[in-house]
ModelCIF file with pLDDT and N, C-alpha, C, O atoms, coordinates in Angstrom:
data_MODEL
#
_entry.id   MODEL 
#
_entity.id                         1 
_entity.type                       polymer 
_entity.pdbx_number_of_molecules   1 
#
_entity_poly.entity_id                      1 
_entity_poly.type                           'polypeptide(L)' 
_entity_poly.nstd_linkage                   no 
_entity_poly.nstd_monomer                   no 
_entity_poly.pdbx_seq_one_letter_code       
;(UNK)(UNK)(UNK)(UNK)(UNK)(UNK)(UNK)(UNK)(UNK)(UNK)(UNK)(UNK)(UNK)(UNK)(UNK)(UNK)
(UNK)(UNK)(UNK)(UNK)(UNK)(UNK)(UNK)(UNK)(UNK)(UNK)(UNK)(UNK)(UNK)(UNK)(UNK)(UNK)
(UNK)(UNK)(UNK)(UNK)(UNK)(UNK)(UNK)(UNK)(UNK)(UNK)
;
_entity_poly.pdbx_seq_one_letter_code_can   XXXXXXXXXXXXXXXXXXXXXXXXXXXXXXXXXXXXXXXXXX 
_entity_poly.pdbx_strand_id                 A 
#
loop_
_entity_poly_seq.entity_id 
_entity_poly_seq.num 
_entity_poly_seq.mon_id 
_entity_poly_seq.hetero 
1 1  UNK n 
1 2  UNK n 
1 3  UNK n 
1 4  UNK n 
1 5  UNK n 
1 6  UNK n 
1 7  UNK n 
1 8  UNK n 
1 9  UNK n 
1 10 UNK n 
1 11 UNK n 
1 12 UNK n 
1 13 UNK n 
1 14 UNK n 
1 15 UNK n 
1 16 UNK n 
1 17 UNK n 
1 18 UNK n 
1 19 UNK n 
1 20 UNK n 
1 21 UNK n 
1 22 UNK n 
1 23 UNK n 
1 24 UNK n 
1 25 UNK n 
1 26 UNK n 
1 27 UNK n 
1 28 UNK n 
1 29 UNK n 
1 30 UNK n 
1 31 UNK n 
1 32 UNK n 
1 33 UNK n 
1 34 UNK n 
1 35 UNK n 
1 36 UNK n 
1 37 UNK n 
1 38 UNK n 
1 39 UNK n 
1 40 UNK n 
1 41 UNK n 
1 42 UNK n 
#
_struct_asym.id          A 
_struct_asym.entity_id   1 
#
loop_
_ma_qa_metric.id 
_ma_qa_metric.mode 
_ma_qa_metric.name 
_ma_qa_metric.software_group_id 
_ma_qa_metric.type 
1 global pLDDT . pLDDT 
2 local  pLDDT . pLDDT 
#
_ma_qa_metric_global.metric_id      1 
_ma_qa_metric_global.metric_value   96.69 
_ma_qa_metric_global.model_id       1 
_ma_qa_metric_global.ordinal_id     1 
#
loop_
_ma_qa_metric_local.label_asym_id 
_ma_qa_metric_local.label_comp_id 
_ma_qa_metric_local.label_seq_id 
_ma_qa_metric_local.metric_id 
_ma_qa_metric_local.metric_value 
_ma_qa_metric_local.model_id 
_ma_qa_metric_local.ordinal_id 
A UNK 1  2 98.00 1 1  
A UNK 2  2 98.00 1 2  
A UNK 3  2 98.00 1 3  
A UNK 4  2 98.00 1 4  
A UNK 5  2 98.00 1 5  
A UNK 6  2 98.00 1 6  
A UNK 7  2 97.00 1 7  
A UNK 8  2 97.00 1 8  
A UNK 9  2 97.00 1 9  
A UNK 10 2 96.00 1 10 
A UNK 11 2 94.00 1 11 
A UNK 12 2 91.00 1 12 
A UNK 13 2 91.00 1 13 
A UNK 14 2 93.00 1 14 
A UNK 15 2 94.00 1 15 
A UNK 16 2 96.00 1 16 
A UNK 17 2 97.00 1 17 
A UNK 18 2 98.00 1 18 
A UNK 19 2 96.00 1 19 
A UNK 20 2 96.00 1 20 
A UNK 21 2 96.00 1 21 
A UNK 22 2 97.00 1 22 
A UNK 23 2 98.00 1 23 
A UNK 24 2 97.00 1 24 
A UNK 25 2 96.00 1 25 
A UNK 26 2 97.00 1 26 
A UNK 27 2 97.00 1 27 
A UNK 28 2 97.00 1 28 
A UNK 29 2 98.00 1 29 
A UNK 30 2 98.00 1 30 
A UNK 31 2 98.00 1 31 
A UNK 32 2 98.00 1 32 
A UNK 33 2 98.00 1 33 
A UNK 34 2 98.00 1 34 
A UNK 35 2 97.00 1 35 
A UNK 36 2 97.00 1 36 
A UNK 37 2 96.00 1 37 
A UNK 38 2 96.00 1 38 
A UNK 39 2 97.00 1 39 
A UNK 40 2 98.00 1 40 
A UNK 41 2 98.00 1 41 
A UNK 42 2 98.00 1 42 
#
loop_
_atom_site.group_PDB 
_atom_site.id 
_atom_site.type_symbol 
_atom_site.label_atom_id 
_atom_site.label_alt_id 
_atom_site.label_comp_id 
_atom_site.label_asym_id 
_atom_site.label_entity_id 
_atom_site.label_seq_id 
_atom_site.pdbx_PDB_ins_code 
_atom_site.Cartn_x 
_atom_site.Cartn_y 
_atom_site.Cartn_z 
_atom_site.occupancy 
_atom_site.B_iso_or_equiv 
_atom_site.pdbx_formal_charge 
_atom_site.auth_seq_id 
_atom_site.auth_comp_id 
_atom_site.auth_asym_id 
_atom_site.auth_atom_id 
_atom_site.pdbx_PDB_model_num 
ATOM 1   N N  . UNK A 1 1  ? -4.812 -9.401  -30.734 1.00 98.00 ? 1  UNK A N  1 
ATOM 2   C CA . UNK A 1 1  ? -3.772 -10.236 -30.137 1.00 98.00 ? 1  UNK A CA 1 
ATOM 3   C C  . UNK A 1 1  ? -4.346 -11.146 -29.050 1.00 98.00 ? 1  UNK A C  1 
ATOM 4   O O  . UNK A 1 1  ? -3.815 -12.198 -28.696 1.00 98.00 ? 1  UNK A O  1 
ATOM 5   N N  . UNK A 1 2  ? -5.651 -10.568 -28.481 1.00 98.00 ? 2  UNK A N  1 
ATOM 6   C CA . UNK A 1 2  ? -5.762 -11.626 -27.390 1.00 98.00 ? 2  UNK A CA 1 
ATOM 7   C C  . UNK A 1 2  ? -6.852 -12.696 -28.226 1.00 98.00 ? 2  UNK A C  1 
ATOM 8   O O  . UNK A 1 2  ? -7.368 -13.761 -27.886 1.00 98.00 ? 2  UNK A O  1 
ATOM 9   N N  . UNK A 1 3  ? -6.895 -12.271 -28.872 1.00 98.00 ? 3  UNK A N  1 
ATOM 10  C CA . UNK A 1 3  ? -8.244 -13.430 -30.451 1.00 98.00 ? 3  UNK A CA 1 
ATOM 11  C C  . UNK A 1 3  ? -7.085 -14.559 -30.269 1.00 98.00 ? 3  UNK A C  1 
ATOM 12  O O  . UNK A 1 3  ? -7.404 -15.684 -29.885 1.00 98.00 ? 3  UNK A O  1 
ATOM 13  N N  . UNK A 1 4  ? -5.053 -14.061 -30.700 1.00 98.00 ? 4  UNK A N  1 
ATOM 14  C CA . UNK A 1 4  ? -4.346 -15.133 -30.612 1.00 98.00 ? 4  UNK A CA 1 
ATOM 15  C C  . UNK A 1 4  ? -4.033 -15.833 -29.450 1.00 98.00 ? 4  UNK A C  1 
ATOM 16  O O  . UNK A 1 4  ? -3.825 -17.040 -29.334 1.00 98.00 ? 4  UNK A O  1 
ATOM 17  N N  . UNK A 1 5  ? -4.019 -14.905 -28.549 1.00 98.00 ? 5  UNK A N  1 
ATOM 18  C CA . UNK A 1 5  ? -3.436 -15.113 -26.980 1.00 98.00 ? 5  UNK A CA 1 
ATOM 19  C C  . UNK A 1 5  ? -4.330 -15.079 -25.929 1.00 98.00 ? 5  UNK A C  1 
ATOM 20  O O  . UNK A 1 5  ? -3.686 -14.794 -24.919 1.00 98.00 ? 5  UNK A O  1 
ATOM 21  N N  . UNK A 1 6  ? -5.751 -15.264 -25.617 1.00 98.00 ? 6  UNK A N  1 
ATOM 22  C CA . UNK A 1 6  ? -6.496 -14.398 -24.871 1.00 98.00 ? 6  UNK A CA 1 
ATOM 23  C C  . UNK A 1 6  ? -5.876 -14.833 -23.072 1.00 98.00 ? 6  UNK A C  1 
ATOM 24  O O  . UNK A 1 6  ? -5.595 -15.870 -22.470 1.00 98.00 ? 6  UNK A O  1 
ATOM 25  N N  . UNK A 1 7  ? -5.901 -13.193 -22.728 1.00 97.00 ? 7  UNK A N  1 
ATOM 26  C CA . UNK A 1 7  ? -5.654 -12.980 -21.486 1.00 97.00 ? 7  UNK A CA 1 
ATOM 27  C C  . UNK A 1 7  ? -6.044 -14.205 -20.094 1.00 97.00 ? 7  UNK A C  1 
ATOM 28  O O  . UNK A 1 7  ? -5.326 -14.569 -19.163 1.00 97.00 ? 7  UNK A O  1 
ATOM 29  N N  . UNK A 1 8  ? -6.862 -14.430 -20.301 1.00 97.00 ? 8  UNK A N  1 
ATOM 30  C CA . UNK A 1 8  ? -7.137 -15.726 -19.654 1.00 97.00 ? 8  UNK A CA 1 
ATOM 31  C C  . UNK A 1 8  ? -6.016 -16.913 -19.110 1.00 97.00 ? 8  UNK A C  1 
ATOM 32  O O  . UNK A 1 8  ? -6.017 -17.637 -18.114 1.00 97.00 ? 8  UNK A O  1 
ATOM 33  N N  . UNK A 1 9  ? -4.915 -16.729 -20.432 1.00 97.00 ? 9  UNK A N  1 
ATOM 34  C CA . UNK A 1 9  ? -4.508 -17.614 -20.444 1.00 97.00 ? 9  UNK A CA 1 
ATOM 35  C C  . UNK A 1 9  ? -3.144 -17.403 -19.885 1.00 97.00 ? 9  UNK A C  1 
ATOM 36  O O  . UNK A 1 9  ? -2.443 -18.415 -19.901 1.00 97.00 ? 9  UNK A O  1 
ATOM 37  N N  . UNK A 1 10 ? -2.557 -16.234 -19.353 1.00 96.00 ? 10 UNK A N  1 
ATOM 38  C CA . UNK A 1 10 ? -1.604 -15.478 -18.517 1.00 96.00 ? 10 UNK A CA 1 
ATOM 39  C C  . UNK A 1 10 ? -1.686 -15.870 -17.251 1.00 96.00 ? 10 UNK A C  1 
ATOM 40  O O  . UNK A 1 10 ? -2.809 -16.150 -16.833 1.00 96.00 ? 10 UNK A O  1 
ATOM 41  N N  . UNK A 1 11 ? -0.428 -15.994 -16.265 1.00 94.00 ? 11 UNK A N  1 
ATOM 42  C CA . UNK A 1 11 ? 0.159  -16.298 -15.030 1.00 94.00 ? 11 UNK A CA 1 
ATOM 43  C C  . UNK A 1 11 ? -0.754 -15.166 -14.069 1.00 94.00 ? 11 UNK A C  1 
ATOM 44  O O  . UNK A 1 11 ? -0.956 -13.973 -14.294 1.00 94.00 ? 11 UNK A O  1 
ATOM 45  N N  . UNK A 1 12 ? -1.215 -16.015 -12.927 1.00 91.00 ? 12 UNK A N  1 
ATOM 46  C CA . UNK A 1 12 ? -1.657 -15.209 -12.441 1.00 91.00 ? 12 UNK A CA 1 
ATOM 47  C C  . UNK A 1 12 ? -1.160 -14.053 -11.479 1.00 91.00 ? 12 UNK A C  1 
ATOM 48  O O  . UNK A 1 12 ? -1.880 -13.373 -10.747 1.00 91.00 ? 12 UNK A O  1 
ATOM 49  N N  . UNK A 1 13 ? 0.127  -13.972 -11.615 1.00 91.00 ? 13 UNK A N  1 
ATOM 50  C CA . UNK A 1 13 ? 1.363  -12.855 -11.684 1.00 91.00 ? 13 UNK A CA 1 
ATOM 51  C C  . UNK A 1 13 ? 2.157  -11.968 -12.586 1.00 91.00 ? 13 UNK A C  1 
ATOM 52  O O  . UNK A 1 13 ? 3.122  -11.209 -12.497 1.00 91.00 ? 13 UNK A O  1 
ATOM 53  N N  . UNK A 1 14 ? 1.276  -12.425 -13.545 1.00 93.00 ? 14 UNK A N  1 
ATOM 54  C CA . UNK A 1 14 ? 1.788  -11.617 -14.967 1.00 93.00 ? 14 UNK A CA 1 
ATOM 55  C C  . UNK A 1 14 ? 0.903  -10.452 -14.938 1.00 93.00 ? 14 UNK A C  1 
ATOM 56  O O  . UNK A 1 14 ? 0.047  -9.997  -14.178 1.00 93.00 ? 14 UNK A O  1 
ATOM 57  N N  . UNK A 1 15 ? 1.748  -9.965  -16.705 1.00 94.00 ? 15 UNK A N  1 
ATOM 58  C CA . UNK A 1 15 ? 1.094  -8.314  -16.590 1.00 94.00 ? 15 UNK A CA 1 
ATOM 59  C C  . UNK A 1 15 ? 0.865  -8.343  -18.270 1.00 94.00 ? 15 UNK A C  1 
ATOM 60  O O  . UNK A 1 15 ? 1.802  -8.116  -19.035 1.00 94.00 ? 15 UNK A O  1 
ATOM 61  N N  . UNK A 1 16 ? -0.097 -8.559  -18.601 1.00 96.00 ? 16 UNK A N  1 
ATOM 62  C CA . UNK A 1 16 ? -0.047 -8.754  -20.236 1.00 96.00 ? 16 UNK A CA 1 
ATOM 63  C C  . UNK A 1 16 ? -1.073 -7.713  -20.885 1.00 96.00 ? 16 UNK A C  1 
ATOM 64  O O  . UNK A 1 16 ? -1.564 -6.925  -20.078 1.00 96.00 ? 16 UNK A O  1 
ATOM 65  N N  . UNK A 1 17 ? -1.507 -7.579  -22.332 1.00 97.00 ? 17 UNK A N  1 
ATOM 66  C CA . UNK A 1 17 ? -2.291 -6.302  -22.902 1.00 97.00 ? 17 UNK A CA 1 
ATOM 67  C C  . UNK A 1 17 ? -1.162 -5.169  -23.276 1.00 97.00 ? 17 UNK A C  1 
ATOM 68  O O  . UNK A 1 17 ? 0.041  -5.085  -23.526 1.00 97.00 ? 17 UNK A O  1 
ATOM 69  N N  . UNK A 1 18 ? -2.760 -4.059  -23.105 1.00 98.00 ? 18 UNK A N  1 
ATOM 70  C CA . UNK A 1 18 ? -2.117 -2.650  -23.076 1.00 98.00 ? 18 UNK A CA 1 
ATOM 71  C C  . UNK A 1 18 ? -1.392 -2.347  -22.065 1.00 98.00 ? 18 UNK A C  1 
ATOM 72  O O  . UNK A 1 18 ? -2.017 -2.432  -21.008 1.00 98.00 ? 18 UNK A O  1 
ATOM 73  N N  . UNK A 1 19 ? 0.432  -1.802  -21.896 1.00 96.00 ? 19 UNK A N  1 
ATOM 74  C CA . UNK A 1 19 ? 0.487  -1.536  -20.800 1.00 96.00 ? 19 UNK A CA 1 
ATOM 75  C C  . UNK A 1 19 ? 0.927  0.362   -20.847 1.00 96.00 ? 19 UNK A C  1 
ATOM 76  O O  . UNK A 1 19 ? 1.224  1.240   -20.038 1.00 96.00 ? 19 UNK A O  1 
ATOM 77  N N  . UNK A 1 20 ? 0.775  0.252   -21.977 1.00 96.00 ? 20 UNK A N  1 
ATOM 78  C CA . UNK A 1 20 ? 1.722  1.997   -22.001 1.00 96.00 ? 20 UNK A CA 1 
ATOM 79  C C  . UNK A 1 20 ? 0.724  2.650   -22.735 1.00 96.00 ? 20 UNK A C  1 
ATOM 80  O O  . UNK A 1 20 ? -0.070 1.718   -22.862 1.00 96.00 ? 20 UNK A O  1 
ATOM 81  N N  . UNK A 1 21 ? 0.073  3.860   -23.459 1.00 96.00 ? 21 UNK A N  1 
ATOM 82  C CA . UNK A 1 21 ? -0.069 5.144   -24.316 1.00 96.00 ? 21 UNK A CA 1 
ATOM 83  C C  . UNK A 1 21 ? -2.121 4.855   -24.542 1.00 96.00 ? 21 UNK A C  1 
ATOM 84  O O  . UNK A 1 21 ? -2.848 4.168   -23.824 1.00 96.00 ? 21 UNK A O  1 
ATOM 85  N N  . UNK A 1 22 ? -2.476 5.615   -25.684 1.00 97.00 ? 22 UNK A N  1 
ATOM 86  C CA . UNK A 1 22 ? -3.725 5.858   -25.397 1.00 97.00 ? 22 UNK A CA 1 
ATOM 87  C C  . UNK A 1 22 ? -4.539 4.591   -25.927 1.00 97.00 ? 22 UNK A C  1 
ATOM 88  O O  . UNK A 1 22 ? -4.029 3.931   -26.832 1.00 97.00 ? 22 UNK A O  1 
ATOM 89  N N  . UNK A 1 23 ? -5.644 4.260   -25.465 1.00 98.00 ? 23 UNK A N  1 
ATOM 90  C CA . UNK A 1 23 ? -5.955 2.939   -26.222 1.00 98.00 ? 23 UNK A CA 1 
ATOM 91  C C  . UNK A 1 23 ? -6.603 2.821   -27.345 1.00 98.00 ? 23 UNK A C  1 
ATOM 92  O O  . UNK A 1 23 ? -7.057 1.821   -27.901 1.00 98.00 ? 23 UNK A O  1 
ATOM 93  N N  . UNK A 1 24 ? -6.613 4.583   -27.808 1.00 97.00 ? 24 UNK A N  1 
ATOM 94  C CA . UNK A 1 24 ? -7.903 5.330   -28.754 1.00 97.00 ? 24 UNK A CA 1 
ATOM 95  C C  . UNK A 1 24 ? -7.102 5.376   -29.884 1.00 97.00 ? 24 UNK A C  1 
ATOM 96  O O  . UNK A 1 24 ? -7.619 5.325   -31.000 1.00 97.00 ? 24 UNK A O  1 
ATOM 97  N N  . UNK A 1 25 ? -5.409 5.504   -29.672 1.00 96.00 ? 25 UNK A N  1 
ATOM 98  C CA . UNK A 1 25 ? -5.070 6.210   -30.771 1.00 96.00 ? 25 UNK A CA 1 
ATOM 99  C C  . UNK A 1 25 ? -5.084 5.389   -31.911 1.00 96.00 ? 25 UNK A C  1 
ATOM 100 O O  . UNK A 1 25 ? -5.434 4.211   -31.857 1.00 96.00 ? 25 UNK A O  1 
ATOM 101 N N  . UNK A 1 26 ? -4.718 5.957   -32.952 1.00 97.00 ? 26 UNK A N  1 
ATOM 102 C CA . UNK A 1 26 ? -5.021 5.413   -34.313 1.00 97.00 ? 26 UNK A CA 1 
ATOM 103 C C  . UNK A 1 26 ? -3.318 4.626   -34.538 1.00 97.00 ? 26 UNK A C  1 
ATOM 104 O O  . UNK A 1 26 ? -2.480 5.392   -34.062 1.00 97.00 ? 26 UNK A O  1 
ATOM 105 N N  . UNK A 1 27 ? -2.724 3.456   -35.071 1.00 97.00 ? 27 UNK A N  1 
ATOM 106 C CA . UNK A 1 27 ? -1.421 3.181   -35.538 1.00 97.00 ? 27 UNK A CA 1 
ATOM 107 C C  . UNK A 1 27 ? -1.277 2.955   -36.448 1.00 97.00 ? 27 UNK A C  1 
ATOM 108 O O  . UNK A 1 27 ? -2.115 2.177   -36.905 1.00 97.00 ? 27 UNK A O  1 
ATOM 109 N N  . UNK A 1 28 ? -0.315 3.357   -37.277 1.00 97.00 ? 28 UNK A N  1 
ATOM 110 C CA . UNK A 1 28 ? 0.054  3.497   -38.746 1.00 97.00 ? 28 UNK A CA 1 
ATOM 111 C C  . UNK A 1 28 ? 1.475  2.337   -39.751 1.00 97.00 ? 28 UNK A C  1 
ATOM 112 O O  . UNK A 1 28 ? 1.770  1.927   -40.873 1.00 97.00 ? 28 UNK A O  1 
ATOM 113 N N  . UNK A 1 29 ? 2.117  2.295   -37.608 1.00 98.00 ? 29 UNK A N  1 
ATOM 114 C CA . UNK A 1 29 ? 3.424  1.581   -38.308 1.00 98.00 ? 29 UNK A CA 1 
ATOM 115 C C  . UNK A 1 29 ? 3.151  0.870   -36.224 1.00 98.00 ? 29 UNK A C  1 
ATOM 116 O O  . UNK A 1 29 ? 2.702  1.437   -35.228 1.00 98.00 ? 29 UNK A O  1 
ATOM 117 N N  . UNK A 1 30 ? 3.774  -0.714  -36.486 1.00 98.00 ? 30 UNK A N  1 
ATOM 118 C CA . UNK A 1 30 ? 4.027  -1.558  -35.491 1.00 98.00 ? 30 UNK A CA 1 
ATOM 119 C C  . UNK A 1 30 ? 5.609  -2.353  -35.720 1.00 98.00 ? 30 UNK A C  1 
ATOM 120 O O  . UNK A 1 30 ? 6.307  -2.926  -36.556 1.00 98.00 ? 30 UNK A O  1 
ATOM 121 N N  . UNK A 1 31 ? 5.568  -2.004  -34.622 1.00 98.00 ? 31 UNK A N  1 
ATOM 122 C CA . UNK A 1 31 ? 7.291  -2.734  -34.420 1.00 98.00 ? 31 UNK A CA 1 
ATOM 123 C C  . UNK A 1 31 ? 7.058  -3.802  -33.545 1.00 98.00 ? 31 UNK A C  1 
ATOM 124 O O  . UNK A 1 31 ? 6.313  -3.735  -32.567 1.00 98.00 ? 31 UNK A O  1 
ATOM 125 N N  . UNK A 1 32 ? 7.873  -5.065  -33.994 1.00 98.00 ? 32 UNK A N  1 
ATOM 126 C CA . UNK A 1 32 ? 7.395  -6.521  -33.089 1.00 98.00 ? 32 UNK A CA 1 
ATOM 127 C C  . UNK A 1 32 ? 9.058  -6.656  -32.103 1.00 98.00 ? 32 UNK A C  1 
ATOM 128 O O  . UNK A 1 32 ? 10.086 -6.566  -32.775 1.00 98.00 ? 32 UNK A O  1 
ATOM 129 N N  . UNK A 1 33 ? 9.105  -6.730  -31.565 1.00 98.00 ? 33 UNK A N  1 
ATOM 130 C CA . UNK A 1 33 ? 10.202 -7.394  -30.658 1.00 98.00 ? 33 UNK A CA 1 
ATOM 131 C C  . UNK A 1 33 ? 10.038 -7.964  -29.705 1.00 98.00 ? 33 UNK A C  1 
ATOM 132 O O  . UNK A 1 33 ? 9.076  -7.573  -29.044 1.00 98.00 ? 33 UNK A O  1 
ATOM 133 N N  . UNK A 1 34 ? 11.011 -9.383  -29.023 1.00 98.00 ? 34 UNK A N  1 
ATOM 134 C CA . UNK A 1 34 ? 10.729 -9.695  -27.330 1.00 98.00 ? 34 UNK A CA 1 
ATOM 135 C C  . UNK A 1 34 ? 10.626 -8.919  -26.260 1.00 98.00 ? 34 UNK A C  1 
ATOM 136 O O  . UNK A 1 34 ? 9.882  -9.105  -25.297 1.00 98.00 ? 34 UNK A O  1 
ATOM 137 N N  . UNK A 1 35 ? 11.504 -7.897  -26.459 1.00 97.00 ? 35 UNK A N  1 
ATOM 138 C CA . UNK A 1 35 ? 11.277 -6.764  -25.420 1.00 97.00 ? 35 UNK A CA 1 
ATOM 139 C C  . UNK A 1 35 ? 11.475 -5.602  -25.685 1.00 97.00 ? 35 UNK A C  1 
ATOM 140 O O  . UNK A 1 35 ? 12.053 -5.544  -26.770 1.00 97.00 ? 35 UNK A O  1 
ATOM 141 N N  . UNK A 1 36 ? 11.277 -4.495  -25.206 1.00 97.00 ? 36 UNK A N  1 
ATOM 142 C CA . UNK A 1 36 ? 11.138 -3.601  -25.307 1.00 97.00 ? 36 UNK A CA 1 
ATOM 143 C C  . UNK A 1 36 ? 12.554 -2.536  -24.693 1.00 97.00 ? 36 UNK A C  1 
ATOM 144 O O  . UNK A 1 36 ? 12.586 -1.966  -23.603 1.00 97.00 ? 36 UNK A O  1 
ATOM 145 N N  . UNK A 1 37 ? 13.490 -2.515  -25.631 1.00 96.00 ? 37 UNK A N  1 
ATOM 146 C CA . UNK A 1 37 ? 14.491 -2.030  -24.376 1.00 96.00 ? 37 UNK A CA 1 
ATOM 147 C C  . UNK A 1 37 ? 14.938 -0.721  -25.203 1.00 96.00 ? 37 UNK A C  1 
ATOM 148 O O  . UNK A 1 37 ? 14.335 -0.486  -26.250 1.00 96.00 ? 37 UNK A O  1 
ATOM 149 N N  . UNK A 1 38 ? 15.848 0.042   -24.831 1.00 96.00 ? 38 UNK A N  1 
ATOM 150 C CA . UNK A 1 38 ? 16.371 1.454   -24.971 1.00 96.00 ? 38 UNK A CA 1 
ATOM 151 C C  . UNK A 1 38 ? 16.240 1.321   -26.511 1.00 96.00 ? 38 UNK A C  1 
ATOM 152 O O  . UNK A 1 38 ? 15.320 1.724   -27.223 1.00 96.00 ? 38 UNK A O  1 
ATOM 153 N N  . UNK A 1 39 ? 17.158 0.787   -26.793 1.00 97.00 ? 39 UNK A N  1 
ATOM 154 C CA . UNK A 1 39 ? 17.567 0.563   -28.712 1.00 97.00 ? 39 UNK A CA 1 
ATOM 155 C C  . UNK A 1 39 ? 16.120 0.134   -29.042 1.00 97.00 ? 39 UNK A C  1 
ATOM 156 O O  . UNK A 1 39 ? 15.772 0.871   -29.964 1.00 97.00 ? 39 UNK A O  1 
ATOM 157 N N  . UNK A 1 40 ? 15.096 -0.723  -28.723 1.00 98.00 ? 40 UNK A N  1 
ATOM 158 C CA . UNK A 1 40 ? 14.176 -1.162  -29.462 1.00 98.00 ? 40 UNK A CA 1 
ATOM 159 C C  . UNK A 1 40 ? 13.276 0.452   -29.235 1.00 98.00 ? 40 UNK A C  1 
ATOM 160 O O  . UNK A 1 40 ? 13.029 1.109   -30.246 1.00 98.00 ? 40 UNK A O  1 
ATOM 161 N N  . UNK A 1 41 ? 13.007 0.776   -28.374 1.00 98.00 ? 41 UNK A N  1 
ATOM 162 C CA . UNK A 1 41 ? 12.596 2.052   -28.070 1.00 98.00 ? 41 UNK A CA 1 
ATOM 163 C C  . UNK A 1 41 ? 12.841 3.133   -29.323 1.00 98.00 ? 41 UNK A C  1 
ATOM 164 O O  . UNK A 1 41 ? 12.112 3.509   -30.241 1.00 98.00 ? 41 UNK A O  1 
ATOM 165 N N  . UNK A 1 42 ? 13.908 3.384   -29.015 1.00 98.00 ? 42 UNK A N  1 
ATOM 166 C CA . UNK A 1 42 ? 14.966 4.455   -30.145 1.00 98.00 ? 42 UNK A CA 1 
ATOM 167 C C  . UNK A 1 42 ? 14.582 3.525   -32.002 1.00 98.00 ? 42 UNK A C  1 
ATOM 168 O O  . UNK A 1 42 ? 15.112 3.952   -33.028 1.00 98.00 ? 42 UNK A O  1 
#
């Protein structure tokens, strides 16, 4: 994602990347949304 977006290119008050879980683990299934809220969670 940052190949599309690279970090560089973020506010220098922003918070972009990894921000939550392990950076090792393996993923099988990805969910895309604008944000991240209870229901997108669930």
């Amino acid at each position: 994602l940052f190949d599309l977006a690279p970090r560089e290119g973020a506010m220098a008050w922003d918070n972009v990347g990894q921000l939550l879980g392990n950076p090792e683990g393996e993923v099988s299934r990805v969910l895309v949304a604008l944000d991240i809220t209870e229901d997108v969670a669930d």
